[in-house]
PDB file of N, CA and C in Angstrom:
ATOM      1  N   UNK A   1     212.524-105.632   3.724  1.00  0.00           N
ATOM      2  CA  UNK A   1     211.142-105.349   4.118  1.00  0.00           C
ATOM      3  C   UNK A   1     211.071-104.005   4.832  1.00  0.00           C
ATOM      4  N   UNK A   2     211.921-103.882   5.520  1.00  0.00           N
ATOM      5  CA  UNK A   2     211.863-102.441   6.414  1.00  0.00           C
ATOM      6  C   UNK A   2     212.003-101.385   6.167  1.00  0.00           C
ATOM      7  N   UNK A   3     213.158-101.731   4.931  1.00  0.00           N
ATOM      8  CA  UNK A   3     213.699-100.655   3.994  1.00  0.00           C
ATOM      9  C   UNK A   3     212.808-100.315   3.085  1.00  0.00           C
ATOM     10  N   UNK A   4     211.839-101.255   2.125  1.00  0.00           N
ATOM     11  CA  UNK A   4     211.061-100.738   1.644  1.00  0.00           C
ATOM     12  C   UNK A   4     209.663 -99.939   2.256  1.00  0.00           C
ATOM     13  N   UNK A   5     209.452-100.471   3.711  1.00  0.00           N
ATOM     14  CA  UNK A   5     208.137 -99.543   3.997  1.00  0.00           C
ATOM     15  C   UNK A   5     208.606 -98.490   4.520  1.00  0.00           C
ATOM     16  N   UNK A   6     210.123 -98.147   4.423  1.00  0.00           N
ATOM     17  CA  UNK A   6     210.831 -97.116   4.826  1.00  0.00           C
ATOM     18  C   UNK A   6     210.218 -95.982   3.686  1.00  0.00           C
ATOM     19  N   UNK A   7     210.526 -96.628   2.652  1.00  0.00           N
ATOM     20  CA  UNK A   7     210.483 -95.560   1.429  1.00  0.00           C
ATOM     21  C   UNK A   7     209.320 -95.670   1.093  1.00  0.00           C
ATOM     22  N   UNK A   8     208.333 -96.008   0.894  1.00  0.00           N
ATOM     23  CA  UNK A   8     206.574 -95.937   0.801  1.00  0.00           C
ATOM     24  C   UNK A   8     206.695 -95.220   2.113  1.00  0.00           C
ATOM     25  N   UNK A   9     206.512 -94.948   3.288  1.00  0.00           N
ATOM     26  CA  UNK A   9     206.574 -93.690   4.417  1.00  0.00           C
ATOM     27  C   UNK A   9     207.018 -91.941   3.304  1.00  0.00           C
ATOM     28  N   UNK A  10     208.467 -92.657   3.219  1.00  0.00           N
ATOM     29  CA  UNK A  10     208.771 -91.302   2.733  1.00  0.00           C
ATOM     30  C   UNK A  10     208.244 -90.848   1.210  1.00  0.00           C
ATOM     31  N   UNK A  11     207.440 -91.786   0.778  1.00  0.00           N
ATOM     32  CA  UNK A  11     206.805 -91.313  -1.085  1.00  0.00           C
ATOM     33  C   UNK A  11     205.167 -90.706  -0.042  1.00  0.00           C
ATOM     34  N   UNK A  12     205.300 -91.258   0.507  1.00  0.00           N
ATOM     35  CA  UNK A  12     203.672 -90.937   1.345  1.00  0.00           C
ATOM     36  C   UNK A  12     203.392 -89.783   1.607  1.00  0.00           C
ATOM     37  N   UNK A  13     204.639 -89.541   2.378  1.00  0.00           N
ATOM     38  CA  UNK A  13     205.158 -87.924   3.285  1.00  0.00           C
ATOM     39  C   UNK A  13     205.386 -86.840   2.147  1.00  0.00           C
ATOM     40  N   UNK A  14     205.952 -87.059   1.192  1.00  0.00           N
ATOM     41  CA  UNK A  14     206.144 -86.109   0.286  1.00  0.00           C
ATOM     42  C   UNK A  14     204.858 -86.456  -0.990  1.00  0.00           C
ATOM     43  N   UNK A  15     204.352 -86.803  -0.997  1.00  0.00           N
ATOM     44  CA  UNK A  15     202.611 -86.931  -1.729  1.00  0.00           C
ATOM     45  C   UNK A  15     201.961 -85.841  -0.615  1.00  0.00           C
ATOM     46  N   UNK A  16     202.009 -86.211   0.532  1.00  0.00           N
ATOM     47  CA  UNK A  16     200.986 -85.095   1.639  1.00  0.00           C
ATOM     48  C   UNK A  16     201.661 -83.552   1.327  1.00  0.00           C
ATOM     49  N   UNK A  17     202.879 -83.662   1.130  1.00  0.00           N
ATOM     50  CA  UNK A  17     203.497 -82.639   1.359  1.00  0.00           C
ATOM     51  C   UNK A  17     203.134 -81.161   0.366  1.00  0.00           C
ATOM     52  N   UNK A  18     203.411 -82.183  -0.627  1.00  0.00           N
ATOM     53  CA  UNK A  18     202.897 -81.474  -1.897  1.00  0.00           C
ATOM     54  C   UNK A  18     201.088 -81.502  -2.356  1.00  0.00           C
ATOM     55  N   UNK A  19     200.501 -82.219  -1.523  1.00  0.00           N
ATOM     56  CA  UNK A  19     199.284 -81.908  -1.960  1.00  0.00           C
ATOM     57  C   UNK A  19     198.768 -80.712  -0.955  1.00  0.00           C
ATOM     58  N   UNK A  20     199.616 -80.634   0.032  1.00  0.00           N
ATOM     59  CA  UNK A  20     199.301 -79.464   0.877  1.00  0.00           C
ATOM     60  C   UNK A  20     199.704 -78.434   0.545  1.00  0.00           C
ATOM     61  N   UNK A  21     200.533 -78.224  -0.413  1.00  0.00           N
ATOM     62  CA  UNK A  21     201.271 -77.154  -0.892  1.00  0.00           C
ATOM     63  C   UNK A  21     200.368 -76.939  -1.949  1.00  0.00           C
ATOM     64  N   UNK A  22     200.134 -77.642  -2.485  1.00  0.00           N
ATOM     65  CA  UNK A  22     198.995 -77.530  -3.746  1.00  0.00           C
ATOM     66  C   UNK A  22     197.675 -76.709  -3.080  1.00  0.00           C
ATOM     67  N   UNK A  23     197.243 -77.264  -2.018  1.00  0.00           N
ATOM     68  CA  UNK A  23     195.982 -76.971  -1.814  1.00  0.00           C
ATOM     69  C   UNK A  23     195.936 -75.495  -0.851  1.00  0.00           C
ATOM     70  N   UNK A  24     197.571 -75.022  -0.518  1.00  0.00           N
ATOM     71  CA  UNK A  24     197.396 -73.743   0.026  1.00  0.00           C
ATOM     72  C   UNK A  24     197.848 -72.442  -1.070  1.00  0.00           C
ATOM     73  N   UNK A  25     198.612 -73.415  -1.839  1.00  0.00           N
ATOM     74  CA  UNK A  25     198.577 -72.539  -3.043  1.00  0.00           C
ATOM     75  C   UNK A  25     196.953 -71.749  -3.728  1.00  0.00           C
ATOM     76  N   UNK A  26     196.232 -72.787  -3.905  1.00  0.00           N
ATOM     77  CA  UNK A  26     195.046 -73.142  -4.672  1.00  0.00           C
ATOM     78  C   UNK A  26     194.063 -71.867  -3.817  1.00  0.00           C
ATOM     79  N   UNK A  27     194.213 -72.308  -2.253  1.00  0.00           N
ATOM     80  CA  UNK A  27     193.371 -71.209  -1.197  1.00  0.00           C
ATOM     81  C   UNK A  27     193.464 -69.980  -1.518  1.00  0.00           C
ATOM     82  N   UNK A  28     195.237 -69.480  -1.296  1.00  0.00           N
ATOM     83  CA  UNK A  28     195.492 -68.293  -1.647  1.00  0.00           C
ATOM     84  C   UNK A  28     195.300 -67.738  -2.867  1.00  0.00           C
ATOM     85  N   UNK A  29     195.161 -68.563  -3.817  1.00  0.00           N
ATOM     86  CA  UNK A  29     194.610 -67.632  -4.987  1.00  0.00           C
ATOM     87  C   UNK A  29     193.176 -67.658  -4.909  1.00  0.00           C
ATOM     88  N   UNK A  30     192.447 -68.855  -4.256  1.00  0.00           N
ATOM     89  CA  UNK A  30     191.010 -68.354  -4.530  1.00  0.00           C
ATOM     90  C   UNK A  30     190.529 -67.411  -3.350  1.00  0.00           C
ATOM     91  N   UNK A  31     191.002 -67.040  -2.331  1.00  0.00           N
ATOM     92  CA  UNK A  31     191.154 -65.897  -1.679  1.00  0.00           C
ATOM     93  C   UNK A  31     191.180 -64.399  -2.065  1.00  0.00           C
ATOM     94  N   UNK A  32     191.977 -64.480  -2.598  1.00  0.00           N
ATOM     95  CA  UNK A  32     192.856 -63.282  -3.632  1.00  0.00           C
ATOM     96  C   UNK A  32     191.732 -62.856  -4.962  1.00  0.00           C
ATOM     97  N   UNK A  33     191.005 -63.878  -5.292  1.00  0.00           N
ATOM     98  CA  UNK A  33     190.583 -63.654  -6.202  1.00  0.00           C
ATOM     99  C   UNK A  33     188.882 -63.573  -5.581  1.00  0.00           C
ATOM    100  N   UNK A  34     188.633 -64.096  -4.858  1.00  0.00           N
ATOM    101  CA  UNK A  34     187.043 -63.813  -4.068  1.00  0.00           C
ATOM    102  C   UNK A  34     187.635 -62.307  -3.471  1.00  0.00           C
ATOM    103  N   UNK A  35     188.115 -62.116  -3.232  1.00  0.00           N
ATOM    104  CA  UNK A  35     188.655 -60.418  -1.975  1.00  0.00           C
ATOM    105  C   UNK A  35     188.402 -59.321  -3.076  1.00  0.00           C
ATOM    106  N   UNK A  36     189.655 -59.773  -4.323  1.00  0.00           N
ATOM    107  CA  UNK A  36     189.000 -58.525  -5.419  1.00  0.00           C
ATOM    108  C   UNK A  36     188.137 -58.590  -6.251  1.00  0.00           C
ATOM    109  N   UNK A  37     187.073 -59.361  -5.873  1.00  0.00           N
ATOM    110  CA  UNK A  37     185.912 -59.464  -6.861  1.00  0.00           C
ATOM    111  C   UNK A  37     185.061 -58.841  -5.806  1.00  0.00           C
ATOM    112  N   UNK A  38     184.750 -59.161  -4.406  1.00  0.00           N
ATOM    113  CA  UNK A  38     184.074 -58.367  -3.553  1.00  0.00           C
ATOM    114  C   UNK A  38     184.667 -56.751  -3.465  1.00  0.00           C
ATOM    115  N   UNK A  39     185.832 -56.655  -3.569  1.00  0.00           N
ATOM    116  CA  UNK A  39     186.476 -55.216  -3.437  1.00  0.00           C
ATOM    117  C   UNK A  39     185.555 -54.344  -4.854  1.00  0.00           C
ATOM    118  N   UNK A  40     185.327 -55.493  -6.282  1.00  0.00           N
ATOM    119  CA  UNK A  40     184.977 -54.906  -7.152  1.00  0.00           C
ATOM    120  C   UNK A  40     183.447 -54.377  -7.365  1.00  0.00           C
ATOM    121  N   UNK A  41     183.084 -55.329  -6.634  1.00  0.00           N
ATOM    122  CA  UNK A  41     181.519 -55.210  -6.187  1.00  0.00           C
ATOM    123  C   UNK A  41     181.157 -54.033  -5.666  1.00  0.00           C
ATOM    124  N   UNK A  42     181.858 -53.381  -4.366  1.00  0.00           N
ATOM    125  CA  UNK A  42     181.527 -52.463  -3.472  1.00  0.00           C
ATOM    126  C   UNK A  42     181.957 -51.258  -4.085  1.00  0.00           C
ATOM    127  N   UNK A  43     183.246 -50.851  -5.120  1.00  0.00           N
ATOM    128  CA  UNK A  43     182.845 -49.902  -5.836  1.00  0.00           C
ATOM    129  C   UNK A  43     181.976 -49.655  -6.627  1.00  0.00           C
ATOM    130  N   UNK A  44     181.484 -50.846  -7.696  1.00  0.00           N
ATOM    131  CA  UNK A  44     180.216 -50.729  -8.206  1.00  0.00           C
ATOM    132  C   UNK A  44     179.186 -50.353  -8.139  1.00  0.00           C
ATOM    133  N   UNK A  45     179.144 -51.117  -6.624  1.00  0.00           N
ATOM    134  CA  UNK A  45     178.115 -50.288  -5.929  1.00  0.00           C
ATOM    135  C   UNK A  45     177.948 -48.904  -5.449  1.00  0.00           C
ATOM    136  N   UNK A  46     178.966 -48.336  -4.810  1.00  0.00           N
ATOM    137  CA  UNK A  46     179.471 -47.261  -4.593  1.00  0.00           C
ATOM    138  C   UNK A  46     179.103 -46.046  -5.778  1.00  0.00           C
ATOM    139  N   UNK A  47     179.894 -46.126  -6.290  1.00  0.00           N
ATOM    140  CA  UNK A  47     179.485 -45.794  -8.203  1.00  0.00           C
ATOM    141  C   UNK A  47     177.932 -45.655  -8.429  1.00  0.00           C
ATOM    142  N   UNK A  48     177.562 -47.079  -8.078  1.00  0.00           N
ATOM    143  CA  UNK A  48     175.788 -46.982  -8.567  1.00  0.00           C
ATOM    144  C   UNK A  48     175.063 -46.033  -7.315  1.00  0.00           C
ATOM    145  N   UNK A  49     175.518 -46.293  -6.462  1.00  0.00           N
ATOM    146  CA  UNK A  49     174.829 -45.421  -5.377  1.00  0.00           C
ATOM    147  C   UNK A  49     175.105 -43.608  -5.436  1.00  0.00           C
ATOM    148  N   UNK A  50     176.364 -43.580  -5.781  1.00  0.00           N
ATOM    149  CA  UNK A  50     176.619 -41.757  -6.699  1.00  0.00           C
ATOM    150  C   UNK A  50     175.758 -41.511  -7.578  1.00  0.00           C
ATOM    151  N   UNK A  51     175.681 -42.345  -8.617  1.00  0.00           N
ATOM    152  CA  UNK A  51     174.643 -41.982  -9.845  1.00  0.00           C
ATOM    153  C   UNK A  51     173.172 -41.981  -9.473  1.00  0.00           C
ATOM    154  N   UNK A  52     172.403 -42.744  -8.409  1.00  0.00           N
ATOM    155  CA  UNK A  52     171.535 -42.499  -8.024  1.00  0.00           C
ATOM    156  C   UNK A  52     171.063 -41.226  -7.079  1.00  0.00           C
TER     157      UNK A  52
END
């Protein structure tokens, strides 16, 4: 009995583990990818504001 809620603890711990890894993975790219889409924006703009 002990032994098994031993190991449901540790399938638990490594489910969190990896969904946290998942979900900072997941951040940093949607970070990365909101940053150079705003970076892409402001030359655009930039650009449009020269031509005007």
């Amino acid at each position: 009995m002990f032994n098994k809620n031993k190991n449901e603890n540790i399938c638990v711990d490594i489910g969190i583990f990896i969904f946290l890894c998942l979900s900072v993975v997941y951040l940093d790219v949607f970070l990365i990818n909101s940053i150079s889409f705003i970076i892409n924006n402001l030359r655009l703009r930039t650009h449009f504001v020269h031509l005007c």
